[in-house]
C-alpha atoms as a PDB file:
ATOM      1  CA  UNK A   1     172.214  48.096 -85.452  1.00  0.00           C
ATOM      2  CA  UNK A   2     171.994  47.831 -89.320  1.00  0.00           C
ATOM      3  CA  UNK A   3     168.878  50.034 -90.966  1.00  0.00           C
ATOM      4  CA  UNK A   4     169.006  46.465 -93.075  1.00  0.00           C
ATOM      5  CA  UNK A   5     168.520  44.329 -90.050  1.00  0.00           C
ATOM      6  CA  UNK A   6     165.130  42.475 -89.882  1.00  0.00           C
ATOM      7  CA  UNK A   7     162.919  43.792 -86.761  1.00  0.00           C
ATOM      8  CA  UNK A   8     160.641  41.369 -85.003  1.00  0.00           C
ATOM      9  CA  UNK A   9     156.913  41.309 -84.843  1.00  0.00           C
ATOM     10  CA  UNK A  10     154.972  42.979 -82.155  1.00  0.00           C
ATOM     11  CA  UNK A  11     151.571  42.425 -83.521  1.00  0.00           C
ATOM     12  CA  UNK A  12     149.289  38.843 -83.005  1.00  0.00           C
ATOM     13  CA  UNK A  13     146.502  38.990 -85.966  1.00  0.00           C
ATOM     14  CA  UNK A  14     146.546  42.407 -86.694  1.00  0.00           C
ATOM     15  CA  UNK A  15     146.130  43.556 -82.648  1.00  0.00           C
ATOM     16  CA  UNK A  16     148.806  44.363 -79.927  1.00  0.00           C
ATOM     17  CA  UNK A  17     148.024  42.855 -77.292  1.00  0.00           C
ATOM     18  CA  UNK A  18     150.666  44.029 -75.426  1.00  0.00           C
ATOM     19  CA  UNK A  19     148.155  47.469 -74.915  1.00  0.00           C
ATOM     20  CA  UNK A  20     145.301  47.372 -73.446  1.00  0.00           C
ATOM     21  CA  UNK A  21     143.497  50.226 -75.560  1.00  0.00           C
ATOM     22  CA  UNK A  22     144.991  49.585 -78.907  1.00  0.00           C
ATOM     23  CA  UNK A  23     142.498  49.429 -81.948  1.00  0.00           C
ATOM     24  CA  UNK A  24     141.862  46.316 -83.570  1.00  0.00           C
ATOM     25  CA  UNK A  25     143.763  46.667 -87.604  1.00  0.00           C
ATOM     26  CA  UNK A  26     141.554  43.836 -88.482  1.00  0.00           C
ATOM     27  CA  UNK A  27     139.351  44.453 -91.260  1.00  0.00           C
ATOM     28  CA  UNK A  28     140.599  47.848 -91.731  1.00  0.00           C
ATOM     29  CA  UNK A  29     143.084  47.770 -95.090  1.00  0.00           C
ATOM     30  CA  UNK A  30     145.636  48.660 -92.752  1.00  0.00           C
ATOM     31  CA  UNK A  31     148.201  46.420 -92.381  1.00  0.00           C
ATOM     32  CA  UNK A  32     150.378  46.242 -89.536  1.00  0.00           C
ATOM     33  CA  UNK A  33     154.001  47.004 -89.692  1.00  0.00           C
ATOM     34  CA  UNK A  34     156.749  45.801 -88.691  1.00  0.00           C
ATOM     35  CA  UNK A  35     159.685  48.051 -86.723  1.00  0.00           C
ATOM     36  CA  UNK A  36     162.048  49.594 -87.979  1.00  0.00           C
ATOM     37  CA  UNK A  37     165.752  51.478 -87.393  1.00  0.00           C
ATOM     38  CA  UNK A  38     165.149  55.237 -88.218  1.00  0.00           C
ATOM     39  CA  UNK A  39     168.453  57.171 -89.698  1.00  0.00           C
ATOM     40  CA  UNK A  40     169.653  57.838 -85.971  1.00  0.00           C
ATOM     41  CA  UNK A  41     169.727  54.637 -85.603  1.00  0.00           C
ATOM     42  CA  UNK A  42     167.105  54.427 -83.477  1.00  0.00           C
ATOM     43  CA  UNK A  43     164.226  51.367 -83.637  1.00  0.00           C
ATOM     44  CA  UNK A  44     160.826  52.163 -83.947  1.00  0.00           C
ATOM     45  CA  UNK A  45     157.718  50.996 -83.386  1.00  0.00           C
ATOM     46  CA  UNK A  46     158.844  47.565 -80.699  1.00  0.00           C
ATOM     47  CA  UNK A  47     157.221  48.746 -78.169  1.00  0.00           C
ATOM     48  CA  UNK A  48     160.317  48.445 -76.385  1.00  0.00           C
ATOM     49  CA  UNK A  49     160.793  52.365 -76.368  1.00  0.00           C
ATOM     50  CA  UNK A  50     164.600  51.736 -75.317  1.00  0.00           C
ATOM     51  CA  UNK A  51     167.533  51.854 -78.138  1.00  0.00           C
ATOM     52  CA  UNK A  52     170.824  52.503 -77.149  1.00  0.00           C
ATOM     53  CA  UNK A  53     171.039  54.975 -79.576  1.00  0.00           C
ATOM     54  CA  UNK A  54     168.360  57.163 -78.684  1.00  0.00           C
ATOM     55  CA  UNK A  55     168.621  60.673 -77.319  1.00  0.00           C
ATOM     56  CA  UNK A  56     166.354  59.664 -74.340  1.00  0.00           C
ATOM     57  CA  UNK A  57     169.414  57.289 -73.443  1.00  0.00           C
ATOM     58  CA  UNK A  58     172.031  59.886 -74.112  1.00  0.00           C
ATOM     59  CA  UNK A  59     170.580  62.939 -73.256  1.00  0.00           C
ATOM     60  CA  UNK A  60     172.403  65.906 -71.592  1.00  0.00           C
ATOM     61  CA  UNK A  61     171.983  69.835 -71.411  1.00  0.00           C
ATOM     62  CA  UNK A  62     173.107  70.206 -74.658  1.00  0.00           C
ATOM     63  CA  UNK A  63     170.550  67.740 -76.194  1.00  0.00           C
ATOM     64  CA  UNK A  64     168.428  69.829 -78.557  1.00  0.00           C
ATOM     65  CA  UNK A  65     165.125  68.191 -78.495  1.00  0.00           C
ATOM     66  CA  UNK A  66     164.436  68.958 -81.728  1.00  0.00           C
ATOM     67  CA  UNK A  67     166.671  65.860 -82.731  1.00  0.00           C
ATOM     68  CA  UNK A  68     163.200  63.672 -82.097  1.00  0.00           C
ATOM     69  CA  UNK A  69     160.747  65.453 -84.316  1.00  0.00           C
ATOM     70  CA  UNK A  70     159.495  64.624 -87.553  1.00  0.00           C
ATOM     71  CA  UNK A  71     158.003  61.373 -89.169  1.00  0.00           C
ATOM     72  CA  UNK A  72     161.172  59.115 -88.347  1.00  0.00           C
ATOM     73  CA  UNK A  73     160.200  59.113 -84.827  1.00  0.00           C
ATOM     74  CA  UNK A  74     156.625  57.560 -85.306  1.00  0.00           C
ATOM     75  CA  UNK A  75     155.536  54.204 -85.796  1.00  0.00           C
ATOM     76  CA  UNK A  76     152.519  54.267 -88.694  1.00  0.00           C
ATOM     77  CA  UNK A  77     150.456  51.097 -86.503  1.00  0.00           C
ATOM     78  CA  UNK A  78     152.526  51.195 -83.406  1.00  0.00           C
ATOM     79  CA  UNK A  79     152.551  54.123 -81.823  1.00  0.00           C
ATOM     80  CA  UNK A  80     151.121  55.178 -79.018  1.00  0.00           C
ATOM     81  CA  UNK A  81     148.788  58.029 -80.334  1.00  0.00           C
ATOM     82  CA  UNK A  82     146.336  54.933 -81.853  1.00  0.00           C
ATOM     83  CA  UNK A  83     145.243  54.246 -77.923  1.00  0.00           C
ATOM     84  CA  UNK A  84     143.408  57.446 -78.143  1.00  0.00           C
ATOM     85  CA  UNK A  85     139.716  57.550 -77.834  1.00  0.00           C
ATOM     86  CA  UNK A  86     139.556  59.560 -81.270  1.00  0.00           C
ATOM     87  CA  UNK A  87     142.276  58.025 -83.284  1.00  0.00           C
ATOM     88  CA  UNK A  88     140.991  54.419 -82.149  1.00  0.00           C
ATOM     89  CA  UNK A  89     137.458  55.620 -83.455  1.00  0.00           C
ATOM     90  CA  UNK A  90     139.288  56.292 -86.723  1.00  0.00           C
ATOM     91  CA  UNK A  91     140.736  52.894 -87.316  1.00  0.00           C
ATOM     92  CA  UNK A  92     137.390  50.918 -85.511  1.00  0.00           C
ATOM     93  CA  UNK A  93     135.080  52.577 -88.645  1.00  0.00           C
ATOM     94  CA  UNK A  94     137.323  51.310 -91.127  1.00  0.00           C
ATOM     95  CA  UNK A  95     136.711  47.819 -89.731  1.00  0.00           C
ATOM     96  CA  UNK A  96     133.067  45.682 -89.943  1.00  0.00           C
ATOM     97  CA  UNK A  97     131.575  45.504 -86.880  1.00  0.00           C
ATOM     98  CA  UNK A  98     132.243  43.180 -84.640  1.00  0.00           C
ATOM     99  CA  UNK A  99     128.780  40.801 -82.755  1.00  0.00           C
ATOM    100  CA  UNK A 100     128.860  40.483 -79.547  1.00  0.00           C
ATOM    101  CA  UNK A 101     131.372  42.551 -78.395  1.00  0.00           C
ATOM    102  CA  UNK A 102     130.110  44.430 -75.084  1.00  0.00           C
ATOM    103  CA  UNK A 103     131.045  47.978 -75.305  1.00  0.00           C
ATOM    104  CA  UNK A 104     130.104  50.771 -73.560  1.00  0.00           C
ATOM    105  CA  UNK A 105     129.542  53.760 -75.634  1.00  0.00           C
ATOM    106  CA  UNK A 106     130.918  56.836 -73.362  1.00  0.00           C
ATOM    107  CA  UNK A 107     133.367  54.915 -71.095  1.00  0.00           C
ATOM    108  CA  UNK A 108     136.815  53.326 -71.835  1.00  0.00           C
ATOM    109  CA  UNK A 109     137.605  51.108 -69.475  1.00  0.00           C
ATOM    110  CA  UNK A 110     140.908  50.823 -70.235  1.00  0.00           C
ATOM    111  CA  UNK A 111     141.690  54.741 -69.417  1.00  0.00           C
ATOM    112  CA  UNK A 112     145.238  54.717 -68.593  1.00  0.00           C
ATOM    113  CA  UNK A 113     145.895  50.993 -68.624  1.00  0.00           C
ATOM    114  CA  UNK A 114     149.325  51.104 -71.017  1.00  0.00           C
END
């Protein structure tokens, strides 16, 4: 796959659906982004979290693990750290609040939902 090549969108209105306990970008100045193909080849951020090129696809003994750190490897709006209670608070007081909206304010009922 080209680095060139023009990744779909995985967002609807600045929210992924798609996860039960993602934050809401609306509001925020953070724009969602859309995936892209890392240097490896890889594509990041589709919440797909299959590539053919990926180590996880072609791993062996002699996979150094090492190959998947560093910033090419995560998504800057969709990655999976954002459905953390903390990180979501992060991005949520960035945004106006929102009327209405029944929350409770210790439990996440979406614990281990995605």
């Amino acid at each position: 796959m080209s680095k060139d090549k023009e990744q779909k969108k995985v967002d609807l209105d600045e929210t992924l659906p798609h996860q039960i306990s993602s934050p809401d970008f609306k509001g925020t100045g953070m724009k969602m982004q859309a995936p892209f193909v890392n240097e490896h080849g890889v594509v990041i951020g589709d919440s797909l979290y299959d590539s053919s090129n990926s180590p996880l696809n072609n791993w062996s003994t002699d996979t150094d693990p090492e190959v998947m750190a560093g910033d090419e490897w995560v998504h800057p709006t969709n990655d999976i750290g954002w459905n953390t209670n903390m990180n979501r608070d992060l991005i949520e007081k960035k945004a106006p609040p929102k009327e209405g909206m029944l929350r409770h304010p210790t439990k996440d009922s979406g614990y281990g939902k995605d």
